[in-house]
N, C-alpha and C. Protein backbone atom coordinates (compact mmCIF):
# COMPACT_ATOMS: atom_id res chain seq x y z
N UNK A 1 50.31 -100.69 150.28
CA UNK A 1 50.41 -101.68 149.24
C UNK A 1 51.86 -102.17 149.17
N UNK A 2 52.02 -103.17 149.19
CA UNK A 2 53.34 -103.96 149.23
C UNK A 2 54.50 -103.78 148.00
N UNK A 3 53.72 -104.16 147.31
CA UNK A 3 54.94 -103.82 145.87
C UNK A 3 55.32 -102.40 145.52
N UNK A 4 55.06 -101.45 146.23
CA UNK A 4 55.33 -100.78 145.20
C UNK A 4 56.46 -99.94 146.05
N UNK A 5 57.31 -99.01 145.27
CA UNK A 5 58.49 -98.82 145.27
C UNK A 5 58.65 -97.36 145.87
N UNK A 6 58.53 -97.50 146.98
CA UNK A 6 58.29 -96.32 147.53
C UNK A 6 59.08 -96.55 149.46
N UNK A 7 60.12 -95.18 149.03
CA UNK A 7 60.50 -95.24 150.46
C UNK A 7 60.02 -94.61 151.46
N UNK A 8 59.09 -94.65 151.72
CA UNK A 8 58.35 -93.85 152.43
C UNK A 8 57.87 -94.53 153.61
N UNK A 9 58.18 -94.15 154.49
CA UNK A 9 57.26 -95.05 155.66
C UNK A 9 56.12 -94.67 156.07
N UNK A 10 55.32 -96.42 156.58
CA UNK A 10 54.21 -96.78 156.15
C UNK A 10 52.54 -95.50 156.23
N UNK A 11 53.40 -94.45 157.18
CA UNK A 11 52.02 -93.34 157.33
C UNK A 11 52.28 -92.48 156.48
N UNK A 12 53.17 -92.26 155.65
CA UNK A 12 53.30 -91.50 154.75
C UNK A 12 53.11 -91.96 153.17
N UNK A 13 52.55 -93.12 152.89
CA UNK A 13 51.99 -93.86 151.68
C UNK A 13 50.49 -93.70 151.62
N UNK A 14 50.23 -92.79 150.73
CA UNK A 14 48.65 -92.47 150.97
C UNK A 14 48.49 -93.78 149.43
N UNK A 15 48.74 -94.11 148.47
CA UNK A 15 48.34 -94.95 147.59
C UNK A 15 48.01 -96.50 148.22
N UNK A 16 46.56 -97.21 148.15
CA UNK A 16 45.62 -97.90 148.30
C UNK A 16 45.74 -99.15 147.48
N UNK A 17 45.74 -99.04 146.60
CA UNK A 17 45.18 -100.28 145.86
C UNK A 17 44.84 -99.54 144.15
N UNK A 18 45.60 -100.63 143.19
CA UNK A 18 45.99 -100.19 141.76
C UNK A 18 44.31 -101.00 141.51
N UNK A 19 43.61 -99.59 140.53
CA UNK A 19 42.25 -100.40 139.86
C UNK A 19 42.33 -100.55 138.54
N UNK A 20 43.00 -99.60 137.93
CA UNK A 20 43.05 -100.24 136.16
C UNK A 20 44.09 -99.53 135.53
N UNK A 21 45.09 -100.26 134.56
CA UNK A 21 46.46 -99.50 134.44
C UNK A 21 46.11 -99.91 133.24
N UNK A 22 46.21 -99.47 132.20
CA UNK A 22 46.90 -99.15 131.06
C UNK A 22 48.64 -98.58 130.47
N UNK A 23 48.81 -98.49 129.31
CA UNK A 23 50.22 -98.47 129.29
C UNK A 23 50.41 -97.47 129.34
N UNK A 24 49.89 -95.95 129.39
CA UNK A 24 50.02 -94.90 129.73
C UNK A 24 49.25 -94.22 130.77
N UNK A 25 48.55 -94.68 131.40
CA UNK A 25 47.68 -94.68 132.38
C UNK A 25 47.24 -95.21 133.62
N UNK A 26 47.32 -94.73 134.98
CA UNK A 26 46.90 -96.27 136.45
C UNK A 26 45.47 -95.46 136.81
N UNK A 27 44.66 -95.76 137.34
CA UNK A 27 43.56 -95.21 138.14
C UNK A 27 44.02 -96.14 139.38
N UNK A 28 43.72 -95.38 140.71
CA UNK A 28 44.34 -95.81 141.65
C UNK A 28 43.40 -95.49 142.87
N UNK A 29 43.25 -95.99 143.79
CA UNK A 29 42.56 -95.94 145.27
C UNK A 29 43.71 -95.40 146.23
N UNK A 30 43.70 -94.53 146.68
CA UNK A 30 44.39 -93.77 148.42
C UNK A 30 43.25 -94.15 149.16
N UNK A 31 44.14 -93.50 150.93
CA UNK A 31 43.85 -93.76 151.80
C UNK A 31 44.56 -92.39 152.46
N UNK A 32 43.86 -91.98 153.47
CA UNK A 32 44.03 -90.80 154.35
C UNK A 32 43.88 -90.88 155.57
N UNK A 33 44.65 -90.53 156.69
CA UNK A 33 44.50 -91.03 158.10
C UNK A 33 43.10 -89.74 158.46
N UNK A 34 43.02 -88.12 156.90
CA UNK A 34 41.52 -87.82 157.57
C UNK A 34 41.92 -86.60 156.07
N UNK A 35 40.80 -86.23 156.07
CA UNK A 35 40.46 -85.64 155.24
C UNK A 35 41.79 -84.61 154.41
N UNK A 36 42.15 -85.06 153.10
CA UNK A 36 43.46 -84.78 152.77
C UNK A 36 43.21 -83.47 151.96
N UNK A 37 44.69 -82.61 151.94
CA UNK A 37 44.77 -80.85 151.83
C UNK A 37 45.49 -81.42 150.25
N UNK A 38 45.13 -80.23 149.59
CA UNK A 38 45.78 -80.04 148.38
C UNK A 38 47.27 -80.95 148.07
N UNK A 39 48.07 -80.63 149.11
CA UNK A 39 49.50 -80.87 148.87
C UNK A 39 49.90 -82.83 149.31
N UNK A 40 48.70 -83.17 149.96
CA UNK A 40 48.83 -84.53 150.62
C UNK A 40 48.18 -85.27 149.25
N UNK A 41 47.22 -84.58 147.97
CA UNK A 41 46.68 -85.55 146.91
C UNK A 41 47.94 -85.19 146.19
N UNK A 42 49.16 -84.31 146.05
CA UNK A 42 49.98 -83.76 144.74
C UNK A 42 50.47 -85.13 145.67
N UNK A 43 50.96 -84.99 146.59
CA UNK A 43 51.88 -86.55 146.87
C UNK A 43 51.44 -87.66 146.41
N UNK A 44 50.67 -87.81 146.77
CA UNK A 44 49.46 -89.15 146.34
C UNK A 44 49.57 -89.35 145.09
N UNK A 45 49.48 -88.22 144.24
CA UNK A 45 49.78 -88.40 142.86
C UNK A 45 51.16 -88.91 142.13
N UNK A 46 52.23 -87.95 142.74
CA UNK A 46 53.45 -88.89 142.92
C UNK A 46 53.62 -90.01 142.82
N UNK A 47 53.18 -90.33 144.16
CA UNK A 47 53.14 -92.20 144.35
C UNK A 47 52.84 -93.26 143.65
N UNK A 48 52.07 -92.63 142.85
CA UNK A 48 51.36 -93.35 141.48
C UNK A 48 52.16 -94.11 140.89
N UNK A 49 53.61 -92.87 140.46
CA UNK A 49 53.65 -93.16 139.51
C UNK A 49 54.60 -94.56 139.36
N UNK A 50 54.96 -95.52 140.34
CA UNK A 50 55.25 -96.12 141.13
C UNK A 50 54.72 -97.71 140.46
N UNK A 51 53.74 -97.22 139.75
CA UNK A 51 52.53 -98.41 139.10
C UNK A 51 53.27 -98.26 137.40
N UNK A 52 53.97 -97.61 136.56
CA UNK A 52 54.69 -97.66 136.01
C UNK A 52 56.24 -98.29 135.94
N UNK A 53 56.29 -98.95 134.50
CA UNK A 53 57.73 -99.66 134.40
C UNK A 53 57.81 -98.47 133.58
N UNK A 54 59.99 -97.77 134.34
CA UNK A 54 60.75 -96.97 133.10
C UNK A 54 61.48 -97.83 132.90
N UNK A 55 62.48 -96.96 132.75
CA UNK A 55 63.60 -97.60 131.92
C UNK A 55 64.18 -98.64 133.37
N UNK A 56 65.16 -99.64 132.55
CA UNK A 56 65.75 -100.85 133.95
C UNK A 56 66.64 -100.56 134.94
N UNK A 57 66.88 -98.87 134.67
CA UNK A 57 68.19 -98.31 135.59
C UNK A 57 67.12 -97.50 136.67
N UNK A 58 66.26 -97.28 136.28
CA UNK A 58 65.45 -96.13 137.23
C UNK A 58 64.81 -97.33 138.23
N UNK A 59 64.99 -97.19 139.53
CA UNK A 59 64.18 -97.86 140.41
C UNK A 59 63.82 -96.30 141.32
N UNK A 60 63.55 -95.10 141.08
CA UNK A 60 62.92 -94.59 142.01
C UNK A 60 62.76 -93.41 141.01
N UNK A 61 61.82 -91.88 141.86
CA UNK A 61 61.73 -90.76 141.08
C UNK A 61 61.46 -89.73 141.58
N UNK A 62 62.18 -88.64 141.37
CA UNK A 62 62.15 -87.41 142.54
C UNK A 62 60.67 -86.62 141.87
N UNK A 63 60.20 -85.79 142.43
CA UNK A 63 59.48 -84.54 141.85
C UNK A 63 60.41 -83.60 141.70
N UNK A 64 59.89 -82.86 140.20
CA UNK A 64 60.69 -81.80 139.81
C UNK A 64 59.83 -80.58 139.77
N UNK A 65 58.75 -80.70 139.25
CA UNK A 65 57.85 -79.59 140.01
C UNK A 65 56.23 -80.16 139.83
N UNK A 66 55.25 -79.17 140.57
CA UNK A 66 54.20 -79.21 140.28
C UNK A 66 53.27 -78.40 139.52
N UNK A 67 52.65 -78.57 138.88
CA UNK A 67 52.15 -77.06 137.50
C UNK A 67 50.66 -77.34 137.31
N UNK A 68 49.87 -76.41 137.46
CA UNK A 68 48.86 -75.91 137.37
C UNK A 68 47.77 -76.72 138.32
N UNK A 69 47.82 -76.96 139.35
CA UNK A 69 47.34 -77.50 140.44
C UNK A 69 45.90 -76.90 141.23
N UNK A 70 44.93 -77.51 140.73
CA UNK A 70 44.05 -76.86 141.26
C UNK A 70 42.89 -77.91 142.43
N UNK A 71 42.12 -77.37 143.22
CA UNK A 71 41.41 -77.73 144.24
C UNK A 71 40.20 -77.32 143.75
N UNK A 72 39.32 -78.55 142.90
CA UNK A 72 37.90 -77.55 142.01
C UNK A 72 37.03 -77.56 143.26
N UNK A 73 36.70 -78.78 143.87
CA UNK A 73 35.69 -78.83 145.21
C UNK A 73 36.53 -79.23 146.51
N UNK A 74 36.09 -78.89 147.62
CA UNK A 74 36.32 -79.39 148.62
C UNK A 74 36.45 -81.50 148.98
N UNK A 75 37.10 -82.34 149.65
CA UNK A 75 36.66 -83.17 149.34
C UNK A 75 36.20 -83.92 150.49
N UNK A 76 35.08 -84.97 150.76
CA UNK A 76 34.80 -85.14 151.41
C UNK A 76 34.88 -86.49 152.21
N UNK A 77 35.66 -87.10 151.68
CA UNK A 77 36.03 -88.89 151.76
C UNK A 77 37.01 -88.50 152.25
N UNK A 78 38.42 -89.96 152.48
CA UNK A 78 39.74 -90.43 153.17
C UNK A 78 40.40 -90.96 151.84
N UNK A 79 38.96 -91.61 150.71
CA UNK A 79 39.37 -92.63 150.05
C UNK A 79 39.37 -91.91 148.29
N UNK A 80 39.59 -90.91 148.12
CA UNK A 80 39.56 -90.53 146.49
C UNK A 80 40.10 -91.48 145.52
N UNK A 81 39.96 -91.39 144.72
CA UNK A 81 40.52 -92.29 143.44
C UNK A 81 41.28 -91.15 142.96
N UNK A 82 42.80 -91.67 142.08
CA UNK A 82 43.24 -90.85 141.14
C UNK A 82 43.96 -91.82 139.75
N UNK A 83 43.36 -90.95 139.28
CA UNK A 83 44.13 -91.07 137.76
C UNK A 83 45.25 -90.29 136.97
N UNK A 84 46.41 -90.87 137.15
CA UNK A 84 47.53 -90.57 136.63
C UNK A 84 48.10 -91.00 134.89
N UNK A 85 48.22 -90.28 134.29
CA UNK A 85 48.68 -90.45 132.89
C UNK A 85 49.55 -89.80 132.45
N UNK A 86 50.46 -90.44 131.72
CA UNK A 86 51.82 -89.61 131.06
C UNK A 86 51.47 -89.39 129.82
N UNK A 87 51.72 -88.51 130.05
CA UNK A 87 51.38 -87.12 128.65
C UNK A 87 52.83 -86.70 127.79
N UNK A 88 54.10 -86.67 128.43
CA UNK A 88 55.10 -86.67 127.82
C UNK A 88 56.34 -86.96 128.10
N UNK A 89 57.13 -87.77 127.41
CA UNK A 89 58.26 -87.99 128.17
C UNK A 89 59.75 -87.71 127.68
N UNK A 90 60.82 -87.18 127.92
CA UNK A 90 62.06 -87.15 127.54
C UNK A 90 63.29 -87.73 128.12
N UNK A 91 64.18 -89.01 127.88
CA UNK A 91 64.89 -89.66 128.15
C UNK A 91 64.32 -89.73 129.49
N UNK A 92 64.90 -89.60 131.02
CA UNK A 92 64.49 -90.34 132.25
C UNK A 92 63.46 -88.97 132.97
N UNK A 93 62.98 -88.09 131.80
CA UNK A 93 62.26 -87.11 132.26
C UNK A 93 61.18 -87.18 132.30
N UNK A 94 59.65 -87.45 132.92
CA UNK A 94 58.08 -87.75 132.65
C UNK A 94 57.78 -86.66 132.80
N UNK A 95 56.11 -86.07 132.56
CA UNK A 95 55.17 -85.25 132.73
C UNK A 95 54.43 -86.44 132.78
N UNK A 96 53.48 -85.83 134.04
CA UNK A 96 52.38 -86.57 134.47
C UNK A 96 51.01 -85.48 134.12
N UNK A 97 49.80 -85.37 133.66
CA UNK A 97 48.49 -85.24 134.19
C UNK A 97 47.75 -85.93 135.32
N UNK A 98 47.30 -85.68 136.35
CA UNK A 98 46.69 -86.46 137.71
C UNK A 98 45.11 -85.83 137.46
N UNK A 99 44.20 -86.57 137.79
CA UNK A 99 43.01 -85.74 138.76
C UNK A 99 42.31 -86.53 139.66
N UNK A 100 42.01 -86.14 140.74
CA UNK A 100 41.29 -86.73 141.79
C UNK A 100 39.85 -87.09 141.71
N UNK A 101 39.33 -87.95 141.81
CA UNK A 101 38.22 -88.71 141.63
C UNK A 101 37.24 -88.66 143.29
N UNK A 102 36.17 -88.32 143.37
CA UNK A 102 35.61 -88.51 144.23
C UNK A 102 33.71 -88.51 143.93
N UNK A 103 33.47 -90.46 143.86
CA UNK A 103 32.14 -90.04 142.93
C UNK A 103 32.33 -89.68 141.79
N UNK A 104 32.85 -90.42 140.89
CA UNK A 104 33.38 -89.96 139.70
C UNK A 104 33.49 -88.55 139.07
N UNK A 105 33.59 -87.40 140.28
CA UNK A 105 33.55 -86.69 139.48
C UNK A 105 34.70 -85.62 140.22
N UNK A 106 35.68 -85.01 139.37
CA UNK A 106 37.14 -84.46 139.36
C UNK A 106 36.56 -83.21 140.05
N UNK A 107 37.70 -83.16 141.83
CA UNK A 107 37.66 -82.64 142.82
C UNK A 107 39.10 -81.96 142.51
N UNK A 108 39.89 -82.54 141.78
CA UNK A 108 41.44 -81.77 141.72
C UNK A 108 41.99 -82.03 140.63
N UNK A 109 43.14 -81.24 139.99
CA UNK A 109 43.94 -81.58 138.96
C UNK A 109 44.90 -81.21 138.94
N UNK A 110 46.03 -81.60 137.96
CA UNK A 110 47.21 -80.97 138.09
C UNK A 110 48.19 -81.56 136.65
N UNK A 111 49.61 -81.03 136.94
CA UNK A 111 50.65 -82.04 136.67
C UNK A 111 51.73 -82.42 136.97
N UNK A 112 52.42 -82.98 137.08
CA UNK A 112 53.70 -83.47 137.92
C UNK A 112 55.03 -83.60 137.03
N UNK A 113 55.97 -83.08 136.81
CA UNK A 113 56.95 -83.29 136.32
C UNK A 113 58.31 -84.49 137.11
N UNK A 114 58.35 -84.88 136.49
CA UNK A 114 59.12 -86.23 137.73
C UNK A 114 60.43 -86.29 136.74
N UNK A 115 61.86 -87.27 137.63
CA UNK A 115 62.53 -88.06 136.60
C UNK A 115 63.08 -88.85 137.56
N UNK A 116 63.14 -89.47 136.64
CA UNK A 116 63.69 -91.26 137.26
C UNK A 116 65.44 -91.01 137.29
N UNK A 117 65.74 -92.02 139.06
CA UNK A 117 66.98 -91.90 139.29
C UNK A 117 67.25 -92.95 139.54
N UNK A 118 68.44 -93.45 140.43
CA UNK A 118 68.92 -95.10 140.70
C UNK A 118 69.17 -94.56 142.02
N UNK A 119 68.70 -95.26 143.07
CA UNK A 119 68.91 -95.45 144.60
C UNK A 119 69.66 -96.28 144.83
């Protein structure tokens, strides 16, 4: 996907296509070159968050950790959906909630602690 703010080159951008954002919330379409492991959707989730405006100094955002991360089913697509929502935030600090969508129904979950930096 073109806009979005991510330095990553192009085989390492698993995020697809933005389906419905809200102001605390994106549901989002990936893409997988083949069936993706636990640690390739925590990225994915990352990437998300990418579909969010912070503050006008932050143009990028590291991971700070990942917390309570689980794999409920196996999954069986390239193409999961995820839904990312911020749950809390402190000055350039986020918490994210993620879960993976496959068939509407949650294959993974987690949360992401991020903060926004200037590149």
């Amino acid at each position: 996907m073109e806009n979005l703010r991510l330095p990553h080159g192009k085989f390492l951008v698993f995020v697809d296509s933005l389906l419905e954002k809200k102001s605390d919330t994106v549901r989002f379409k990936t893409h997988f070159p083949f069936i993706p492991t636990l640690p390739m959707l925590c990225e994915a989730g990352a990437q998300g968050s990418s579909f969010f405006s912070f503050s006008p100094h932050c143009n990028a955002a590291v991971v700070l950790s990942y917390r309570d991360v689980r794999l409920l089913q196996k999954l069986r697509t390239i193409m999961p959906q995820i839904s990312l929502s911020i749950t809390n935030s402190i000055g350039d600090s986020y918490l994210f909630d993620f879960e993976v969508y496959e068939d509407d129904i949650i294959v993974a979950s987690g949360k992401i602690a991020m903060f926004c930096i200037t590149i």
